[in-house]
Protein backbone atom coordinates (compact mmCIF):
# COMPACT_ATOMS: atom_id res chain seq x y z
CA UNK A 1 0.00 0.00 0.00
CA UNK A 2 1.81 3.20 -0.95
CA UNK A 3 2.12 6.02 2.24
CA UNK A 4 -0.33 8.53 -0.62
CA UNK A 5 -3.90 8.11 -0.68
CA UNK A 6 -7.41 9.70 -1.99
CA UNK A 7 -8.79 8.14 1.54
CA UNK A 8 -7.71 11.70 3.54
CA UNK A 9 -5.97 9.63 6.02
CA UNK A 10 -2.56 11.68 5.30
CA UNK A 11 -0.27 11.21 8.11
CA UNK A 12 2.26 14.11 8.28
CA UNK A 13 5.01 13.20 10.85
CA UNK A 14 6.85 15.92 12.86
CA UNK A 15 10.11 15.85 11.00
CA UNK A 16 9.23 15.68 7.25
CA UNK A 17 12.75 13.10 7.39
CA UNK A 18 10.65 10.80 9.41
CA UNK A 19 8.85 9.88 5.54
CA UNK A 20 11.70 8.45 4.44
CA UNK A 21 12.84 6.12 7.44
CA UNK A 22 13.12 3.27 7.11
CA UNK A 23 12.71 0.11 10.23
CA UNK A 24 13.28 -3.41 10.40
CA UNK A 25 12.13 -6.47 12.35
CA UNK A 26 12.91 -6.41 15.87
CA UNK A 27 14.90 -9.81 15.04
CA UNK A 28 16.86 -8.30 12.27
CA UNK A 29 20.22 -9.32 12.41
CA UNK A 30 22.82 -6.56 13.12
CA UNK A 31 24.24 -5.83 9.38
CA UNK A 32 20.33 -5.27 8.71
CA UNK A 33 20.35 -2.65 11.47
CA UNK A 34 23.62 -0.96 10.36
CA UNK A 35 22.04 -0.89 7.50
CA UNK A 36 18.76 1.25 7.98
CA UNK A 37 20.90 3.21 10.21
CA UNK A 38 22.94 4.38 7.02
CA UNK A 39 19.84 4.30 5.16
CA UNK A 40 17.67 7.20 7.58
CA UNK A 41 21.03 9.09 8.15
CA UNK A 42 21.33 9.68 4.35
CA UNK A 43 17.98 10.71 4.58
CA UNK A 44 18.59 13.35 7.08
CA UNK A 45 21.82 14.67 4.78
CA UNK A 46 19.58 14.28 1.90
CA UNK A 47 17.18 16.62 3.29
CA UNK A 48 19.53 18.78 4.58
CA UNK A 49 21.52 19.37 1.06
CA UNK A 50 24.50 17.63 2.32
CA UNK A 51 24.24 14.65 -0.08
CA UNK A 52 23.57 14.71 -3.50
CA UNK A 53 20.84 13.01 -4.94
CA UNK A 54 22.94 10.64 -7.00
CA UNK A 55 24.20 9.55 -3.89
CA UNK A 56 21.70 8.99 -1.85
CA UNK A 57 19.14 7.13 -5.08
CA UNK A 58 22.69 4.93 -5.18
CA UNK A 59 22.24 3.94 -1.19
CA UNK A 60 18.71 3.01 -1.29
CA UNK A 61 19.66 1.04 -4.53
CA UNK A 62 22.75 -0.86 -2.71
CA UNK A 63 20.42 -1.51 0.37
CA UNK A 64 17.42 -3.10 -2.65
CA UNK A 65 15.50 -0.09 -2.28
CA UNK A 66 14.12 1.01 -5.63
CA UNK A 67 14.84 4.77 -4.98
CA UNK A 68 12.52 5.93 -7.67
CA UNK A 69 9.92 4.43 -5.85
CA UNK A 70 10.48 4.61 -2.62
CA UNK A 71 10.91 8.79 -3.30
CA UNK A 72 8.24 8.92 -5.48
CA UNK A 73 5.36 7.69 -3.33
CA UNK A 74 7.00 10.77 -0.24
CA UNK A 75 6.50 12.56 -3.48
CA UNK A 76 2.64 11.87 -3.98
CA UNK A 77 1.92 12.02 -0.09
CA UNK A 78 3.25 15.82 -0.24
CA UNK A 79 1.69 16.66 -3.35
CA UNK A 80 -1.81 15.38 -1.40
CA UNK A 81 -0.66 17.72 1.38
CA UNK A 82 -0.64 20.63 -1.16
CA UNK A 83 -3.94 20.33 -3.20
C-alpha cells in the first residue's frame, strides 16, 4: 500500500525526514540494522543538502531499495498535502 492516498488519512510526521525512514524487524540481524541506520542518516543529509541526490538514489539502490519508488510515493503524499 503506498504512504499517498485519496482516503484523507494523510499522516504528516513531525520531522518531514521521518517519511523516508526506514525500520526493520525487531529480530533483524545486526548488518540489517547498520544498515537502515545508514539508510535514515542519508535521509537526514539528503534533506539537509548535504548529499547529493545521486548519492543517496545509489544507497537506497545498494540496500534493494528502488529509490525511484520509494521517493516517489514521499512525493505523492506531499503533493496530497498541497492540493
Amino acid at each position: 500500500m503506498s504512504i499517498a492516498s485519496d482516503n484523507n488519512l494523510l499522516w504528516v510526521p513531525p520531522d518531514i525526514s521521518d517519511l523516508l525512514t526506514v525500520s526493520v524487524q525487531g529480530d533483524a540481524d545486526d548488518n540489517t540494522v547498520q544498515g537502515m541506520l545508514i539508510i535514515n542518516g542519508a535521509a537526514s543529509q539528503w534533506l539537509n543538502g548535504t548529499l547529493d541526490d545521486y548519492s543517496y538514489f545509489e544507497l537506497l539502490n545498494h540496500f534493494g531499495i528502488d529509490p525511484f519508488r520509494f521517493v516517489g510515493e514521499v512525493e505523492e503524499h506531499m503533493a496530497l498535502l498541497m492540493r
